[in-house]
Protein backbone atom coordinates (compact mmCIF):
# COMPACT_ATOMS: atom_id res chain seq x y z
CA UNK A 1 -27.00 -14.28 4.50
CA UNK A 2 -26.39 -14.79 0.53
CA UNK A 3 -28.80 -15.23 -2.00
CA UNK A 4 -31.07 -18.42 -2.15
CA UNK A 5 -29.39 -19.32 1.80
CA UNK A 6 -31.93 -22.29 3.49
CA UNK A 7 -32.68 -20.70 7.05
CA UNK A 8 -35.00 -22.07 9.77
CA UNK A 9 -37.19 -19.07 11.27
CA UNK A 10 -38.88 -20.35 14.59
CA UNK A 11 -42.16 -18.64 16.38
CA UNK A 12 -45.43 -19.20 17.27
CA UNK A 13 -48.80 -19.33 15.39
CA UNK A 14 -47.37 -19.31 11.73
CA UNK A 15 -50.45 -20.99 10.81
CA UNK A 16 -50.86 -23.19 7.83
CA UNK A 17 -48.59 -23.89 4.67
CA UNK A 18 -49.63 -22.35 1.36
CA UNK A 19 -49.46 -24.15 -1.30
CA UNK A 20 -46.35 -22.41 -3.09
CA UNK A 21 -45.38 -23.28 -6.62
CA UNK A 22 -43.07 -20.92 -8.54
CA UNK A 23 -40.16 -17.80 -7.93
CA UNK A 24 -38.50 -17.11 -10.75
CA UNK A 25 -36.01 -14.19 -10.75
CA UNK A 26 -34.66 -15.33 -14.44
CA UNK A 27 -31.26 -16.02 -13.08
CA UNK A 28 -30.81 -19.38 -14.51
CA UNK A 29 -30.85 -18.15 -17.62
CA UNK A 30 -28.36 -16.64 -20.00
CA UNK A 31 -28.76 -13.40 -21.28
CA UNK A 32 -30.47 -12.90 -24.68
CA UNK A 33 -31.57 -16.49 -25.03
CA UNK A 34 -35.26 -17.61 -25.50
CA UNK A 35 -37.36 -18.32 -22.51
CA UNK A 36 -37.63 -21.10 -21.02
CA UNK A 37 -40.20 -23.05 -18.71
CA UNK A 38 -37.80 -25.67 -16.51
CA UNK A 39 -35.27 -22.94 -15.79
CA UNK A 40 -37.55 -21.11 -13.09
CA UNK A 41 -35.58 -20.44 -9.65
CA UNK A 42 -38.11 -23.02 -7.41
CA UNK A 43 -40.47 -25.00 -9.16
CA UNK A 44 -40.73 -24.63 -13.13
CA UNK A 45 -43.58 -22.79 -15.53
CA UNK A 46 -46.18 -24.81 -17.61
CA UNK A 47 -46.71 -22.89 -21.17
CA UNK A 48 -44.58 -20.43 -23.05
CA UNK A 49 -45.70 -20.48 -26.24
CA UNK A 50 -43.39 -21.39 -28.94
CA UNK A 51 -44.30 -18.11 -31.36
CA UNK A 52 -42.79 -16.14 -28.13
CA UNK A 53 -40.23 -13.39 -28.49
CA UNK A 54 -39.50 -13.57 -24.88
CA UNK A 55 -35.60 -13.42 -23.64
CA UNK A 56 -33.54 -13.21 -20.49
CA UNK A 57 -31.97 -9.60 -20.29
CA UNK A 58 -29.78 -7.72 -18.44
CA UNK A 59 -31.20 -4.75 -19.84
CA UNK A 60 -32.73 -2.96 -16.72
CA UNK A 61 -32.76 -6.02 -14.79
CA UNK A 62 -34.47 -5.51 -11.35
CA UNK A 63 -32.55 -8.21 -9.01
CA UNK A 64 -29.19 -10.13 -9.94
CA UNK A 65 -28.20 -10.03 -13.88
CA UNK A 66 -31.28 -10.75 -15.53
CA UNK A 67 -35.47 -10.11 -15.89
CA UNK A 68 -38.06 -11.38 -17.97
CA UNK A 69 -38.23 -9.03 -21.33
CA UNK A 70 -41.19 -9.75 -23.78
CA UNK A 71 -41.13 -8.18 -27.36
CA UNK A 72 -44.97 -6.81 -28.34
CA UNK A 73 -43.83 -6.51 -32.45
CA UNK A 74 -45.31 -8.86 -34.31
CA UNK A 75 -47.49 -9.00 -37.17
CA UNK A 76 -51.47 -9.39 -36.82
CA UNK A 77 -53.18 -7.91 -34.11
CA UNK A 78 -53.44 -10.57 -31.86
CA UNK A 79 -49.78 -12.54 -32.20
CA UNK A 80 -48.29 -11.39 -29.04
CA UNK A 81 -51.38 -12.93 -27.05
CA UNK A 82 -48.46 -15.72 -27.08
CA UNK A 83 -46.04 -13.89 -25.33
CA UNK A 84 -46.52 -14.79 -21.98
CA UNK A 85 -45.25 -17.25 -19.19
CA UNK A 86 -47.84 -19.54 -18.36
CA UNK A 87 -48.16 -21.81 -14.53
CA UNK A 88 -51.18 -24.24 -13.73
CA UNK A 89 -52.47 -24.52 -11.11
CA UNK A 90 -52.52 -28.26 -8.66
CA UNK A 91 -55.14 -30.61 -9.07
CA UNK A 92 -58.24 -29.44 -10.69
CA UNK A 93 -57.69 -25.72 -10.32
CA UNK A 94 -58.19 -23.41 -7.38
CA UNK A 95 -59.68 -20.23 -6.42
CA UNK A 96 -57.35 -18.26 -3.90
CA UNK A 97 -54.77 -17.34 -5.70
CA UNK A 98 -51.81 -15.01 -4.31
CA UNK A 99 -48.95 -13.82 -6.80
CA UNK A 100 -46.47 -10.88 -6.37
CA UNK A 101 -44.14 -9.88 -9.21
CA UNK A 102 -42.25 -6.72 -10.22
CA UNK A 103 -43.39 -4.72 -13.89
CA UNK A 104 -41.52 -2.45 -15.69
CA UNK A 105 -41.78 -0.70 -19.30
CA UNK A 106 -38.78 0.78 -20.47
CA UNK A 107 -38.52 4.67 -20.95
CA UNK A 108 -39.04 5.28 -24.55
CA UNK A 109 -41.13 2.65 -25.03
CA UNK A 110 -44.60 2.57 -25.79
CA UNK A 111 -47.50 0.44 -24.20
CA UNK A 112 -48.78 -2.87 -25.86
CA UNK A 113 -51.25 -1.10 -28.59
CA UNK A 114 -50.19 2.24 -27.62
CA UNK A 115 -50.37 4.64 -31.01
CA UNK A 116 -51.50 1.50 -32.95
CA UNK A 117 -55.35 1.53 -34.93
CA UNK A 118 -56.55 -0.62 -32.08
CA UNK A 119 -55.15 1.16 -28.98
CA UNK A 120 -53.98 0.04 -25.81
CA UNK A 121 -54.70 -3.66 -24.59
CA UNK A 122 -52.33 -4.79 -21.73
CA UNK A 123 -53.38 -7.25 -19.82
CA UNK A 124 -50.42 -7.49 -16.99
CA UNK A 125 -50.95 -10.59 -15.32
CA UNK A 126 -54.17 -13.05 -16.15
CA UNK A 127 -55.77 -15.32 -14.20
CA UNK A 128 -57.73 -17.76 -16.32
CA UNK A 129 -60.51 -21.16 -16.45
CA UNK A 130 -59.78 -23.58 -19.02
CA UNK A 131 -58.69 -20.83 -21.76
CA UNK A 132 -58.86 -16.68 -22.12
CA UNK A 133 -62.95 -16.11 -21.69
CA UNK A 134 -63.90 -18.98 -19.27
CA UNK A 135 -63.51 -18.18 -15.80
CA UNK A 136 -60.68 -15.07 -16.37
CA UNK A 137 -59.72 -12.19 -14.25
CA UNK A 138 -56.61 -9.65 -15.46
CA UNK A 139 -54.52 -7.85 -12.50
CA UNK A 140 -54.63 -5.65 -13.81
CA UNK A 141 -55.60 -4.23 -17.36
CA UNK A 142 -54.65 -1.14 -19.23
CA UNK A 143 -56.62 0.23 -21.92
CA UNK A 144 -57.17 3.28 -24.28
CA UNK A 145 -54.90 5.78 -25.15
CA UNK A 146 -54.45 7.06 -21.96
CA UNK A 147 -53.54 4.11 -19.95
CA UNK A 148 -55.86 3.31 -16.88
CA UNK A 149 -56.30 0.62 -13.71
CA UNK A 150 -58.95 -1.97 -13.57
CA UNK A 151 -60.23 -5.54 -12.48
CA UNK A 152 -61.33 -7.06 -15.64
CA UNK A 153 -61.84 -10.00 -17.55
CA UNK A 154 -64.24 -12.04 -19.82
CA UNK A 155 -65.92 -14.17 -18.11
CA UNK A 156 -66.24 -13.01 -14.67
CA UNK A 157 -69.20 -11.58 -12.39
CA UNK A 158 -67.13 -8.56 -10.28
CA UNK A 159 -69.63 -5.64 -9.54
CA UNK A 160 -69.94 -2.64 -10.89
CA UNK A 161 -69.92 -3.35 -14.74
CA UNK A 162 -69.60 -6.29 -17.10
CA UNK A 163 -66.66 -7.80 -15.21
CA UNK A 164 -64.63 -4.56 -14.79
CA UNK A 165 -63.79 -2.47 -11.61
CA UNK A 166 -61.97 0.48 -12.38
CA UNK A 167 -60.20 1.20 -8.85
CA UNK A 168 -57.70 4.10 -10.67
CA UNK A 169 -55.33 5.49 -8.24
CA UNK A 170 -52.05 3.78 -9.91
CA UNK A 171 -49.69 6.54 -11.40
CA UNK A 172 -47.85 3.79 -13.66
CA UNK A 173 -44.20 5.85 -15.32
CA UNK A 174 -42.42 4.62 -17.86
CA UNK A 175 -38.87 3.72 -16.60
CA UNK A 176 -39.62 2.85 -12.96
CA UNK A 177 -39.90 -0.81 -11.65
CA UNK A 178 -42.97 -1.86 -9.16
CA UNK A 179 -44.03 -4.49 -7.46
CA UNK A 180 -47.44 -5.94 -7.05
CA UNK A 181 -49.34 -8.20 -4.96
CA UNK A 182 -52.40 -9.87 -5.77
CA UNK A 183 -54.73 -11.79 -3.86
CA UNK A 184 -57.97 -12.82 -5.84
CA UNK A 185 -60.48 -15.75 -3.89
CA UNK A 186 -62.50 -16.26 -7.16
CA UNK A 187 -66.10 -17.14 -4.56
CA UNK A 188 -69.30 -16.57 -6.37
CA UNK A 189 -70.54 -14.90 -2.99
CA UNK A 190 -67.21 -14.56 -0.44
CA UNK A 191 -65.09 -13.78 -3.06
CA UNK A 192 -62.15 -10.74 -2.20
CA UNK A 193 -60.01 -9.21 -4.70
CA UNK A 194 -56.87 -7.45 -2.99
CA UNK A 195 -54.06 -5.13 -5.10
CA UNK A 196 -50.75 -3.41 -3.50
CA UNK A 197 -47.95 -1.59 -5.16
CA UNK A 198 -44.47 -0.51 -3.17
CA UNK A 199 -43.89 2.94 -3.18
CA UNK A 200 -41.43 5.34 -2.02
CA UNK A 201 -43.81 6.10 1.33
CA UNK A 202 -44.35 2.36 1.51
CA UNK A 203 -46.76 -0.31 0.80
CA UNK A 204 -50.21 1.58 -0.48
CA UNK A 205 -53.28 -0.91 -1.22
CA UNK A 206 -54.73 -0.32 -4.60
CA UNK A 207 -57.97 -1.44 -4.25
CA UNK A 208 -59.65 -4.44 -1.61
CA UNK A 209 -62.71 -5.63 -1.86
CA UNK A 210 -64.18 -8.27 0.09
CA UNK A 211 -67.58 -10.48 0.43
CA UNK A 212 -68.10 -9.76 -3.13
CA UNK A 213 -68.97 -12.07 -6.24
CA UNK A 214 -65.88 -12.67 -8.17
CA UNK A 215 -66.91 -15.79 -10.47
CA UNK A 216 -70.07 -16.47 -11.47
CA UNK A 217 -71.47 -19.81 -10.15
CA UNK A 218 -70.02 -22.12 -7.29
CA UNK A 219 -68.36 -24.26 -9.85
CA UNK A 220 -66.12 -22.05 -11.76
CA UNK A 221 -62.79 -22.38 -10.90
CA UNK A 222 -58.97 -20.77 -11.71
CA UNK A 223 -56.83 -23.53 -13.86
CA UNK A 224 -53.46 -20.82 -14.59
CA UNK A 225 -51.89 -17.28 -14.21
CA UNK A 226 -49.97 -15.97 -17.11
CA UNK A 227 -47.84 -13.08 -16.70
CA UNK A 228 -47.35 -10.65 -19.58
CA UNK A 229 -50.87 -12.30 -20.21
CA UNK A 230 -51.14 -10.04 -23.46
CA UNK A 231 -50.30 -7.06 -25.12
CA UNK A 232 -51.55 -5.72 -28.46
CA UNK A 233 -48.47 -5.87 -31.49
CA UNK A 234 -46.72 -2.63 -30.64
CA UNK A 235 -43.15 -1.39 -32.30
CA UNK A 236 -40.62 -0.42 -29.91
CA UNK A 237 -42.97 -2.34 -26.87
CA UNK A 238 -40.62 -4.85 -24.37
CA UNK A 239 -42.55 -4.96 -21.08
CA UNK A 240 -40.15 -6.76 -18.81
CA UNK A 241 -40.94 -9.07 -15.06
CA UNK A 242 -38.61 -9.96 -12.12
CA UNK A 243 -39.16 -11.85 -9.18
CA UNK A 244 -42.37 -13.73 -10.06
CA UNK A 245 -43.83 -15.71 -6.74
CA UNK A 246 -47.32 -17.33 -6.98
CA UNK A 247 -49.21 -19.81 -4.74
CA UNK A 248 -52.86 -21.56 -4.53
CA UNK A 249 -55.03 -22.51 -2.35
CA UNK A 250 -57.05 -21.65 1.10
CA UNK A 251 -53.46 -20.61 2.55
CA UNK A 252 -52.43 -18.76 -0.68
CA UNK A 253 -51.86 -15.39 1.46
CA UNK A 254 -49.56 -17.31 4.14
CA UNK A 255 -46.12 -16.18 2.88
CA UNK A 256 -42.67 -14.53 3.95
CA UNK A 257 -41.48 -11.57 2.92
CA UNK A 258 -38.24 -9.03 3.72
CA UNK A 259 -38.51 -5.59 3.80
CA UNK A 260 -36.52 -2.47 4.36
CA UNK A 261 -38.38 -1.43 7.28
CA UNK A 262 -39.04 -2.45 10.77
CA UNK A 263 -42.34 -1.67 10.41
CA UNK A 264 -43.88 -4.21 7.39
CA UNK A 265 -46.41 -0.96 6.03
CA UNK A 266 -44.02 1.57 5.50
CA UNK A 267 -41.16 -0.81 3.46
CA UNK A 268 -40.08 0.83 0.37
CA UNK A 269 -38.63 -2.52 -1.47
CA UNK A 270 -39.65 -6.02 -0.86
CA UNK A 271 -38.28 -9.75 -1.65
CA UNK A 272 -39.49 -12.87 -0.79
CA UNK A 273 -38.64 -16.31 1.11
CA UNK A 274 -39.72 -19.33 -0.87
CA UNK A 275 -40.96 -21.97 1.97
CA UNK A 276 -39.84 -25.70 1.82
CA UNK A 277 -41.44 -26.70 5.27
CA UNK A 278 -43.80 -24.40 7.45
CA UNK A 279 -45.71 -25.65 10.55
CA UNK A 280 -47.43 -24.09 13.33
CA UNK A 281 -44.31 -22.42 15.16
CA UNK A 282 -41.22 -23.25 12.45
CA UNK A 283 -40.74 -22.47 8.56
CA UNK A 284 -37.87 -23.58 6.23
CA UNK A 285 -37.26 -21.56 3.73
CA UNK A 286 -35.03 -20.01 0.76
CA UNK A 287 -34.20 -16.20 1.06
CA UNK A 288 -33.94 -14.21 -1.77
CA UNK A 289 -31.81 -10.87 -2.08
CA UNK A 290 -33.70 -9.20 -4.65
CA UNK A 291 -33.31 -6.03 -5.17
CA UNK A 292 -31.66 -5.40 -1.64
CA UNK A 293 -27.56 -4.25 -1.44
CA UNK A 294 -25.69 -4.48 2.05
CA UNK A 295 -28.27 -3.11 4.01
CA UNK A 296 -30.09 -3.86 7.47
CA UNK A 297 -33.78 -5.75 6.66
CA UNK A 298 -36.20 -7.22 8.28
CA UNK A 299 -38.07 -10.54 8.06
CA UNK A 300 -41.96 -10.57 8.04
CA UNK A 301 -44.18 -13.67 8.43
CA UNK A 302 -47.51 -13.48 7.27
CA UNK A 303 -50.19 -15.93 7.68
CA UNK A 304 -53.22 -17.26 5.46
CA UNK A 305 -55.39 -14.06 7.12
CA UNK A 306 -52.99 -11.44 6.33
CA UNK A 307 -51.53 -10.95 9.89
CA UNK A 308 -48.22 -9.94 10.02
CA UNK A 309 -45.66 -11.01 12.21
CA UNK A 310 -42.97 -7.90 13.57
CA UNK A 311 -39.85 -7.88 11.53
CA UNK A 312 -36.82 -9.91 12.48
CA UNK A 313 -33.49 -8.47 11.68
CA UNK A 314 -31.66 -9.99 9.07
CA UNK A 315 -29.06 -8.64 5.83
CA UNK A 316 -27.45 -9.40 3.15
CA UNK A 317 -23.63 -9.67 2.66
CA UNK A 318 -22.30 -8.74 -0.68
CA UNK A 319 -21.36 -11.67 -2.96
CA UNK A 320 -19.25 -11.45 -5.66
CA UNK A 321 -20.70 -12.72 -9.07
CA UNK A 322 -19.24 -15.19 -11.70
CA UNK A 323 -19.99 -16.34 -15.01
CA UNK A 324 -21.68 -20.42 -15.10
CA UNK A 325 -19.14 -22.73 -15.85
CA UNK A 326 -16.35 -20.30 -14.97
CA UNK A 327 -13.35 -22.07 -12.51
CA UNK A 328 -10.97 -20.85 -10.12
CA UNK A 329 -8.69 -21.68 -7.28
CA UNK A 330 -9.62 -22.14 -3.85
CA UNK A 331 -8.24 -22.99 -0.30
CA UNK A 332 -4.25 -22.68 0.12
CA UNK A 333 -0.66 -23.72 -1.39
CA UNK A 334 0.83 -22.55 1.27
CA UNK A 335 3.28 -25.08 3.53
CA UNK A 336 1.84 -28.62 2.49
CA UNK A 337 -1.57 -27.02 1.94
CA UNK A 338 -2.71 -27.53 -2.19
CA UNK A 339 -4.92 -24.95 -3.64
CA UNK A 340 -8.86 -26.71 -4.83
CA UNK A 341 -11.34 -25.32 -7.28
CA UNK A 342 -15.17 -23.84 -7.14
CA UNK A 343 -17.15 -24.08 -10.24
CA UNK A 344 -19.86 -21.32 -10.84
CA UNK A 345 -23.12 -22.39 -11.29
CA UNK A 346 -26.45 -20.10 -11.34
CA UNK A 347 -23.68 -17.14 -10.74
CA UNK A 348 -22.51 -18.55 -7.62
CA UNK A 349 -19.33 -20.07 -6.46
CA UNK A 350 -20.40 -23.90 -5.30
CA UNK A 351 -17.89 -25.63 -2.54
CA UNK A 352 -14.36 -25.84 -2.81
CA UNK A 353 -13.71 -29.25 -4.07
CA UNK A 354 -10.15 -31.04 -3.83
CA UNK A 355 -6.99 -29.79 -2.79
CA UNK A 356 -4.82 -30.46 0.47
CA UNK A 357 -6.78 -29.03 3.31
CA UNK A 358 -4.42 -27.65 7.04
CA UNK A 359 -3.90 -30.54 9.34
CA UNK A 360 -2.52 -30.40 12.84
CA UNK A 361 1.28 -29.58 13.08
CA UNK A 362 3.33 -33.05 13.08
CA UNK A 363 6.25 -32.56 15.14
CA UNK A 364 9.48 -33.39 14.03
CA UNK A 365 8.68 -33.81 10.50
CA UNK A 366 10.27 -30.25 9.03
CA UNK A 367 6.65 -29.49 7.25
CA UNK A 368 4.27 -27.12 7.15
CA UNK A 369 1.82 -29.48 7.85
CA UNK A 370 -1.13 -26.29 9.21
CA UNK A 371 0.10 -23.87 6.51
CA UNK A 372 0.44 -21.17 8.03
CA UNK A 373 3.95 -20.52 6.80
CA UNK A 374 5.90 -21.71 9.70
CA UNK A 375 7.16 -25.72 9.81
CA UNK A 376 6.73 -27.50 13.16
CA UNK A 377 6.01 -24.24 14.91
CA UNK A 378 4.54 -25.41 18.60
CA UNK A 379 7.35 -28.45 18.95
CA UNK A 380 9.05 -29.09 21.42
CA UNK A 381 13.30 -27.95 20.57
CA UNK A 382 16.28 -29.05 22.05
């Protein structure tokens, strides 16, 4: 397989479709430019902003060439609230929500309000209602001087405290990449609030709770999900995100995933398969390499409980990069044969296009009409 291949995986008992809506691994993009929404991978990001210092960098990226990298300096203490990527969710809202991403701070750098009058405010990724303290909940927040874990929000009900659970246990460094998954159902009685990190032992849960009041009152309901939701004006602050996946709805856990492991638990690195079509016992989907080299993976179905399927073998063969709008030759100018040209677009080479193509040898003729060097080899003589 190559990045972004369609495949068709076939089983039984897939379950039902989420309702996907974004990947973006910031490939699109060209490095150092703003930014911006309708350049996502699959599907395209609602707000962004227009105060944001947001680029595309290949400074530490985590897959491909580029990442997500936000700039917290700014003046006044609440500017960068703007620098964030912003999706909505369908219809009126919803209140499963299931997101994975990767997070990384640069060694060196400090945390958003880190060393700063007001301290340190970073609010990773934010679920929110109609706008920051109506119906919120941030996966998850670090605050203080010395940087902590928590569930927390504005205007949410979650036990233990005014809308905070401190769950701890997250040993965040400078100068590493991880990657998160989220899955918040925002129930005023049901609700569940699920966290996981990759490590180098494999997957370890962060906190999951269940049958617990998330949102206050049967009516409040999730509207977006802004990553980088804010950070505190810092100098010397550029918290960076790669490989951003997020889906809604009752089936928001239903998803595939690839892993490094046969066994789905005890994966050390994970990328994702963005579905077109899934039904009961077949899925369509795009793969995506991630962070992955040449190296034997597996592919994991998961359905809207959490169940997941064993891993089916699949890799990755290396593909050689290119520059968007670069050209070269393609095909053969050998014998009667013409060379064509590929055009690189999204850093891949698209189909050879043009050029004479091998035919079968026509005898008689004195060509090389199959290229392969030799004229009316095959012929009868005499």
């Amino acid at each position: 397989l190559v990045d972004g291949d369609l495949i068709t995986i076939t089983g039984q008992n897939f379950g039902n479709s989420p309702d996907f809506l974004l990947f973006d691994d910031f490939e699109k993009g060209v490095d150092g430019d703003p930014i911006v929404t309708n350049l996502a991978q699959v599907g395209q990001w609602d707000e962004l902003n227009s105060n944001s210092n947001s680029i595309y960098s290949s400074i530490n990226p985590l897959s491909g060439d580029l990442s997500f990298r936000a700039d917290q300096s700014c003046t006044g203490k609440d500017c960068v609230a703007t620098d964030y990527l912003g999706k909505r969710f369908s219809g009126i809202g919803s209140n499963q929500v299931f997101a994975s991403w990767w997070i990384y701070l640069p060694l060196g750098d400090n945390y958003p309000g880190e060393g700063t009058t007001y301290s340190t405010n970073w609010k990773q990724t934010w679920i929110q209602g109609s706008g920051t303290a109506d119906d919120d909940l941030i996966i998850p927040t670090f605050g203080d001087a010395d940087p902590y874990a928590r569930w927390g929000g504005n205007d949410n009900c979650i036990p233990n405290g005014v809308g905070t659970i401190y769950f701890g246990g997250w040993n965040f460094q400078k100068g590493e990449w991880y990657r998160l998954s989220a899955f918040v159902d925002g129930d005023n009685v049901n609700g569940e609030l699920y966290l996981s990190d990759v490590t180098s032992n494999g997957i370890e849960i962060l906190d999951h709770q269940e049958n617990i009041q998330v949102l206050c009152d049967s009516d409040s309901i999730f509207e977006r999900i802004r990553i980088n939701g804010y950070g505190r004006n810092t100098p010397n602050s550029h918290p960076m995100f790669d490989d951003v996946y997020i889906s809604q709805g009752p089936n928001a856990k239903a998803r595939i995933e690839i892993g490094n492991s046969q066994d789905y638990w005890s994966s050390t690195k994970l990328s994702v398969a963005t579905p077109m079509d899934w039904n009961v016992n077949s899925i369509t989907a795009n793969v995506w390499e991630g962070s992955f080299g040449d190296e034997q993976l597996y592919l994991f179905v998961i359905d809207s409980e959490g169940e997941v399927s064993n891993g089916a073998p699949i890799s990755f063969t290396e593909q050689t990069g290119c520059s968007n709008g670069e050209i070269r030759d393609c095909g053969s100018n050998i014998g009667e044969c013409s060379f064509g040209s590929q055009t690189c677009a999204s850093g891949v080479w698209g189909s050879c296009i043009g050029g004479m193509t091998p035919i079968a040898e026509i005898c008689g003729n004195g060509l090389d009409d199959d290229c392969d060097g030799t004229p009316d080899e095959g012929c009868p003589t005499g």
